[in-house]
Structures are given as structure tokens and as C-alpha cells.
Protein backbone atom coordinates (compact mmCIF):
# COMPACT_ATOMS: atom_id res chain seq x y z
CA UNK A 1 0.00 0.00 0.00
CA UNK A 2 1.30 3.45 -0.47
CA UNK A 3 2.73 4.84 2.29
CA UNK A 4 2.13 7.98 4.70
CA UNK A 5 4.55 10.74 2.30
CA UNK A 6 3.02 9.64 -0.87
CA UNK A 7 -0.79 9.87 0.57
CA UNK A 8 0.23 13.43 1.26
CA UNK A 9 2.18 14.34 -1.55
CA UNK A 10 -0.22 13.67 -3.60
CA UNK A 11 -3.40 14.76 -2.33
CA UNK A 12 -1.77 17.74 -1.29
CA UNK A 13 -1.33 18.30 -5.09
CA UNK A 14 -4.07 17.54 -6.01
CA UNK A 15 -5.63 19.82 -3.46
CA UNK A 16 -3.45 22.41 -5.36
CA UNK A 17 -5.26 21.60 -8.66
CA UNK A 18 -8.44 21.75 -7.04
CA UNK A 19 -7.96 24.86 -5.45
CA UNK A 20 -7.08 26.49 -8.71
CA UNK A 21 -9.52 25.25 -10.63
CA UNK A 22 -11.99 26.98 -7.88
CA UNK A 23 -10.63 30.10 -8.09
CA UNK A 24 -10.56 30.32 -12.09
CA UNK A 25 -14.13 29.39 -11.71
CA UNK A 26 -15.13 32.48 -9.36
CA UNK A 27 -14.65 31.12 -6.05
CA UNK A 28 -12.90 33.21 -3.24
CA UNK A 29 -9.20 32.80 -2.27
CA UNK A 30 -9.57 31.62 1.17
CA UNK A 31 -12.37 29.28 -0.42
CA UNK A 32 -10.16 27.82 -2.68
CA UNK A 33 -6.65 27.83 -0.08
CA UNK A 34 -9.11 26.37 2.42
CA UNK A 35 -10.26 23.46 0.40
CA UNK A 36 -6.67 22.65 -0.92
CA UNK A 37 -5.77 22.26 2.66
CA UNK A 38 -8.80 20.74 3.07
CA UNK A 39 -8.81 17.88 0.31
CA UNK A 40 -4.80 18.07 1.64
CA UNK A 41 -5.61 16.81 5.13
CA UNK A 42 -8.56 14.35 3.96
CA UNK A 43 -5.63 12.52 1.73
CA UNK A 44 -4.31 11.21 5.14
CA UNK A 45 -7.72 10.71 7.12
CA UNK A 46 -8.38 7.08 6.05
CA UNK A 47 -4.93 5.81 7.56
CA UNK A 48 -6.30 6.97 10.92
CA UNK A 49 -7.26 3.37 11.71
CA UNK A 50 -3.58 2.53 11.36
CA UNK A 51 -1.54 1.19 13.75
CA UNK A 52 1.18 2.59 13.38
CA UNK A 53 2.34 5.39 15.93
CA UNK A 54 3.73 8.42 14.46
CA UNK A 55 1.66 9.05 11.38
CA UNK A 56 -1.44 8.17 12.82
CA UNK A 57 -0.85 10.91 15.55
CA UNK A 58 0.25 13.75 13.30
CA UNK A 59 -3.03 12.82 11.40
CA UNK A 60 -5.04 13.05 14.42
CA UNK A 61 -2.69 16.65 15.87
CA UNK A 62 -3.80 18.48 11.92
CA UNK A 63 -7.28 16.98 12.76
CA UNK A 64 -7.24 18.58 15.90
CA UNK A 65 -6.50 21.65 15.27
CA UNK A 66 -8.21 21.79 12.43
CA UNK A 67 -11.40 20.93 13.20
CA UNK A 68 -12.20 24.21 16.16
CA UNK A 69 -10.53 26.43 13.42
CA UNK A 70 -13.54 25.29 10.87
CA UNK A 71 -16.17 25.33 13.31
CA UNK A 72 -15.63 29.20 15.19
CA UNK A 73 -18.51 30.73 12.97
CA UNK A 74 -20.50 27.88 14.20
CA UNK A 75 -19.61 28.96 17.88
CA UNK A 76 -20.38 32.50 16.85
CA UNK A 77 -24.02 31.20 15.63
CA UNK A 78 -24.35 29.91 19.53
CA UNK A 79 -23.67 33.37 20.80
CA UNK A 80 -20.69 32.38 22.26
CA UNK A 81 -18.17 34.71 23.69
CA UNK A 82 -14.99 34.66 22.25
CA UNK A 83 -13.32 33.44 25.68
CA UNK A 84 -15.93 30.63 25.47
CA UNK A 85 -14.76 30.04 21.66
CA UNK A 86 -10.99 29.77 22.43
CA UNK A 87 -11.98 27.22 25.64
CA UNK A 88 -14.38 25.23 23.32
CA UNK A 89 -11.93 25.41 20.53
CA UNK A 90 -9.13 24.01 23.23
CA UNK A 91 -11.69 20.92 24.78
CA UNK A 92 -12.50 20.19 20.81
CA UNK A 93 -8.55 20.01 20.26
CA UNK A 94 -8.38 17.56 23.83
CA UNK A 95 -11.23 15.55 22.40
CA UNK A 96 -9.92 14.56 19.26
CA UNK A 97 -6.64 14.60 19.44
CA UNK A 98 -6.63 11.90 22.50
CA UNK A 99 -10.66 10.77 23.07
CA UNK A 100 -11.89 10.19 19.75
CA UNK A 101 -7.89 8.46 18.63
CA UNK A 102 -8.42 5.97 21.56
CA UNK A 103 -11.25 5.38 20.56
CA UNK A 104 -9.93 4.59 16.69
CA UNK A 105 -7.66 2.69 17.68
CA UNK A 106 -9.64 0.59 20.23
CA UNK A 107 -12.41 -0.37 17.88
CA UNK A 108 -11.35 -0.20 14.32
CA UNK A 109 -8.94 -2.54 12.14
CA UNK A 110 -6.98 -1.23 9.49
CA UNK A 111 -8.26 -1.45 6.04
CA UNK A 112 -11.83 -1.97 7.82
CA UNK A 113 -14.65 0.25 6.84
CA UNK A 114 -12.97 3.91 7.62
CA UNK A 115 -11.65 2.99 4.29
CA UNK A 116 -14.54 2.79 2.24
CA UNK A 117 -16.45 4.83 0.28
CA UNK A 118 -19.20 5.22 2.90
CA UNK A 119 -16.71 6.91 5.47
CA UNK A 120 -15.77 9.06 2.44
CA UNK A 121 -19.30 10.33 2.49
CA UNK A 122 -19.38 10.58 6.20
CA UNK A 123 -16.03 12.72 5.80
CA UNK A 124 -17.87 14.68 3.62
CA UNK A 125 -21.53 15.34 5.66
CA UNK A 126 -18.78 16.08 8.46
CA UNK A 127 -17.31 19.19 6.75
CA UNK A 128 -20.25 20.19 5.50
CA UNK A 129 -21.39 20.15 8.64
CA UNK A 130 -18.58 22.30 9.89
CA UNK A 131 -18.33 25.01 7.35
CA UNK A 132 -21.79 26.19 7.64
CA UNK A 133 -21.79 29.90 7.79
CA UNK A 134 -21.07 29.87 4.16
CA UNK A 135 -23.03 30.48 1.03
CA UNK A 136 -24.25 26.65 -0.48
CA UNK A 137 -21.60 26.81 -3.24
CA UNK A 138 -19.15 27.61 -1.08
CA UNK A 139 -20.22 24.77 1.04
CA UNK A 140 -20.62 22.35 -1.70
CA UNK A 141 -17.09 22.96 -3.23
CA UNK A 142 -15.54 22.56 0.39
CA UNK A 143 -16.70 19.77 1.24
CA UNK A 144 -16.07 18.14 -2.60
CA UNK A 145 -11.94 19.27 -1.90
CA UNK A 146 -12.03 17.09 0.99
CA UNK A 147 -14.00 14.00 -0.40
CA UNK A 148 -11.89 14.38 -2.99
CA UNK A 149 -8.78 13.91 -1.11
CA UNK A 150 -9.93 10.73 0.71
CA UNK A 151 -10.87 9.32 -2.41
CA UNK A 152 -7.02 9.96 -3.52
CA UNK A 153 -6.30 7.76 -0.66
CA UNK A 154 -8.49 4.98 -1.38
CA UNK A 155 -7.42 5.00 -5.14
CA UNK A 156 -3.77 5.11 -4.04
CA UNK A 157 -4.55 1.99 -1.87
CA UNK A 158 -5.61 0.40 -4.72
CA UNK A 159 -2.98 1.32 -7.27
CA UNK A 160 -0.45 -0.23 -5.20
CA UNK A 161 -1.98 -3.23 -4.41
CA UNK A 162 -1.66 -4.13 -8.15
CA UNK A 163 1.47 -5.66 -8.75
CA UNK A 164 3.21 -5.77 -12.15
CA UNK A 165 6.06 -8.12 -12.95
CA UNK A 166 6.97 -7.48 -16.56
CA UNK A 167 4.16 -8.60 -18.50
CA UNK A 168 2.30 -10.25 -15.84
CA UNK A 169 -0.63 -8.17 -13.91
CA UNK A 170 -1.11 -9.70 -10.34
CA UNK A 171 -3.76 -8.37 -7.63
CA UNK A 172 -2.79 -8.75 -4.06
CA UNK A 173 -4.71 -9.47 -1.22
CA UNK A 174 -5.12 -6.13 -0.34
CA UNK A 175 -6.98 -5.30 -3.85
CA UNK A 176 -10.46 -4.44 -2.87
CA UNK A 177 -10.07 -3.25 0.83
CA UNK A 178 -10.15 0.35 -0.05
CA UNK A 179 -12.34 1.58 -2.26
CA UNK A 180 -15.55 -0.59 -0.70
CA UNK A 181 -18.89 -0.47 0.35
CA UNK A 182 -18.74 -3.21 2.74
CA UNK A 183 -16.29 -5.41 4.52
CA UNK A 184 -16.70 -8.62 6.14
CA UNK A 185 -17.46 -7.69 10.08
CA UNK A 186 -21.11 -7.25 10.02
CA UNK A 187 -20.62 -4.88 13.02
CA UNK A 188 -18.35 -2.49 10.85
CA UNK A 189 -20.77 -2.21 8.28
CA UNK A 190 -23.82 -1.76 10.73
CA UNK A 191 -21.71 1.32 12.28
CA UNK A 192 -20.73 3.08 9.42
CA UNK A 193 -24.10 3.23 7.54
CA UNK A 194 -25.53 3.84 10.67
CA UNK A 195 -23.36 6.74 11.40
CA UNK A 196 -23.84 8.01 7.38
CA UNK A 197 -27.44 7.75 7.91
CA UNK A 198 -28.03 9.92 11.16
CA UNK A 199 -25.66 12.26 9.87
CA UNK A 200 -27.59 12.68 6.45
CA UNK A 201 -30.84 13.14 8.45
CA UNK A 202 -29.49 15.44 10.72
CA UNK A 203 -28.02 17.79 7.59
CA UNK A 204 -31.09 17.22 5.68
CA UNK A 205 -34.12 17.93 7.98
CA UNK A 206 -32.41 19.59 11.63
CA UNK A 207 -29.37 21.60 11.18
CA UNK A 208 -30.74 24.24 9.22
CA UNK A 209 -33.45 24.78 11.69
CA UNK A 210 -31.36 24.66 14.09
CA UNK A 211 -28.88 27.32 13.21
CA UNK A 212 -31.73 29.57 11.94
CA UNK A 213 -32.99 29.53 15.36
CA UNK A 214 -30.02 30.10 16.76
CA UNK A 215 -29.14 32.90 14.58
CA UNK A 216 -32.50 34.70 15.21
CA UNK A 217 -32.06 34.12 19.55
CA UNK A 218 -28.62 35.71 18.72
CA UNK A 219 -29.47 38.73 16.56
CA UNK A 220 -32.34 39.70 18.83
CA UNK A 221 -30.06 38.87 21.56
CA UNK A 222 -27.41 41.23 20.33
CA UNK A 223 -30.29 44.04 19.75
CA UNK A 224 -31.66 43.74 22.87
CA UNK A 225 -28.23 44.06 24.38
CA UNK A 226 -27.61 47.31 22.04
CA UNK A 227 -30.48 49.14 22.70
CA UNK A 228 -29.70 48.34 26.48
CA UNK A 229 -26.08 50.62 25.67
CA UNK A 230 -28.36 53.00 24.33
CA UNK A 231 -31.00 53.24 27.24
CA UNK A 232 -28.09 53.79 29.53
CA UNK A 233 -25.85 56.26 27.24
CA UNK A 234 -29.08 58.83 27.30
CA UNK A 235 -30.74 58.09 30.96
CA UNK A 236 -28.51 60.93 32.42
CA UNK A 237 -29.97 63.44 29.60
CA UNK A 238 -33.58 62.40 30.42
CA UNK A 239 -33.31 62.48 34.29
């Protein structure tokens, strides 16, 4: 299988192309740098059910801190502070970077379902999810760059487990494992769709609702809160 610098390499350039290619079609700089580093990062997201030690946890550090970065207009749309931002931003980083990786590595196998085309879309409703306070074409394009570098991965995987020896074409065991929509623990496959299906119905029929609510409690909030400043500014030349 290919290994941690090519996975990188090359959906890092690929990111580049992608990127690009955004921007000569009209999108915004930081749209289009965002989802090169975006599609960048996904390129190394499948091998996070690897056992290995130090790529998996510079995989799960860029994860970490990439993840509260994406979602501070979401904390914004809660009406949080921006000292409860930074502390949320800091127990997201915590979370990830040492709950959710024990948890990876306690319960997944390598080359089991987190490398399949299913956790591809699940990689996808999850930045979606996370870039929100963004026009839907902005959306839509960031969340393409990074199913389109976890896709690189999977197609990498499967390159290299093809095997030429001059003429001869041979397929090794691993052939298959990657780009999948099912694997042979009936668990793993229960999980994942399970996981890609609440996810889809949550994007689909509650988050919008949700963070139009929230964004009318926090714009009346904020008025309220402005004509307070107001009240108090003139009292003394009404007394």
C-alpha cells in the first residue's frame, strides 16, 4: 500500500489543482486555499485506523486543530463569547486529538470500513457540517476538496496493491479493501451506515433549523443588548 509521504504528496497536489480550478471558476481565495488544505488533510484521514504510531498521531494533531478552526462561525451562531470560543476550541482540540484516537484505535482494524467509500461520504456530511456559515456553493465545493482527497487515498490503496512483474498483472490481497462499500465484520458495516445515515438526516431535515434559530435568539439577543447601551448612554440626559 502506499505509504504515509506519498498519501500526502499527492493529495496535497491535487488539493493544489483543485484549489485552482476553484478560483478560475469564481470562487474566493480563502475558499479555494481552504479546500486545498482541506482535500490536503482528507488525503491522510483514512490511515487513521492505522496502527502505526507516528503518522497516525500527526493525522489526528492536523485533525485537531483543524477541526475548532472550521467550526468558530458555528460557535459565533451559539452566541458564544470569544473566551468561550478559544476554551471550546481548546476541549475540541483535547477531544480529538486523545478521546476520539483511543477510541480509533480501540475499535477499528486497518483497512476496515474507515476505508470505504461510505466513510468518504461521512467525511464529507462532516465538513459540511462544519463550514456552515457559508453560502451553499461555497459549502458544496468545500466539502467536494475534501472527499476528494480521501478518495485519492483509497485509489492510491488500490494502485499499489496491483502488482506488475513485466508482463504479468497480479492483484494482491489487499486489492479491494479500499475503495468498498462493505467489509466482512457485520458490526463495521452496521456502524458506518448507521453513522452516514443519522448524519444525512441530521443535515437534511435539523441543522438548518437549528442554526436559523439560533441565529435569530442571537441577533435579537445582540439588539436587545444594544439598545440596552443606548438606554443607559441617554438616561442621564432624560433624568
Amino acid at each position: 500500500m502506499a505509504d504515509f509521504k506519498t498519501h500526502i504528496t499527492t493529495s496535497t497536489i491535487v488539493g493544489i489543482g483543485y484549489g485552482v480550478g476553484g478560483w478560475y471558476l469564481g470562487m474566493p481565495i480563502p475558499c479555494s486555499a481552504l479546500s486545498a488544505g482541506l482535500c490536503s488533510i482528507a488525503g491522510i484521514l483514512p490511515d487513521l485506523d492505522s496502527d502505526s504510531g507516528k503518522p497516525v498521531r500527526e493525522i489526528f494533531a492536523a485533525a485537531a486543530a483543524m477541526a475548532p478552526l472550521m467550526l468558530a462561525d458555528r460557535f459565533r451562531l451559539l452566541g458564544l463569547d470569544h473566551e468561550y470560543i478559544v476554551l471550546a476550541g481548546v476541549l475540541m482540540y483535547l477531544i480529538i486529538r486523545f478521546g476520539v484516537s483511543a477510541i480509533f484505535k480501540r475499535y477499528t482494524v486497518h483497512r476496515g470500513m474507515w476505508h470505504s467509500i461510505p466513510a468518504c461520504a461521512t467525511t464529507g456530511l462532516l465538513t459540511y457540517l462544519m463550514v456552515n456559515d457559508h453560502p451553499e456553493n461555497i459549502r458544496y465545493f468545500m466539502t467536494g476538496g475534501a472527499v476528494l482527497g480521501f478518495l485519492v487515498h483509497l485509489t492510491l490503496d488500490e494502485i499499489w496493491a496491483i502488482e506488475f512483474k513485466g508482463t504479468k498483472v497480479r492483484l494482491k490481497s489487499s486489492f479491494g479493501t479500499a475503495l468498498k462499500f462493505y467489509s466482512k465484520s457485520t458490526w463495521g458495516n452496521f456502524s458506518t451506515y448507521a453513522k452516514l445515515i443519522a448524519l444525512t438526516i441530521y443535515v437534511v431535515f435539523a441543522d438548518q433549523m437549528l442554526m436559523d434559530k439560533f441565529k435569530v435568539e442571537h441577533a435579537t439577543h445582540t439588539a436587545r443588548e444594544n439598545l440596552e447601551k443606548v438606554i443607559e448612554s441617554t438616561e442621564p440626559l432624560w433624568r
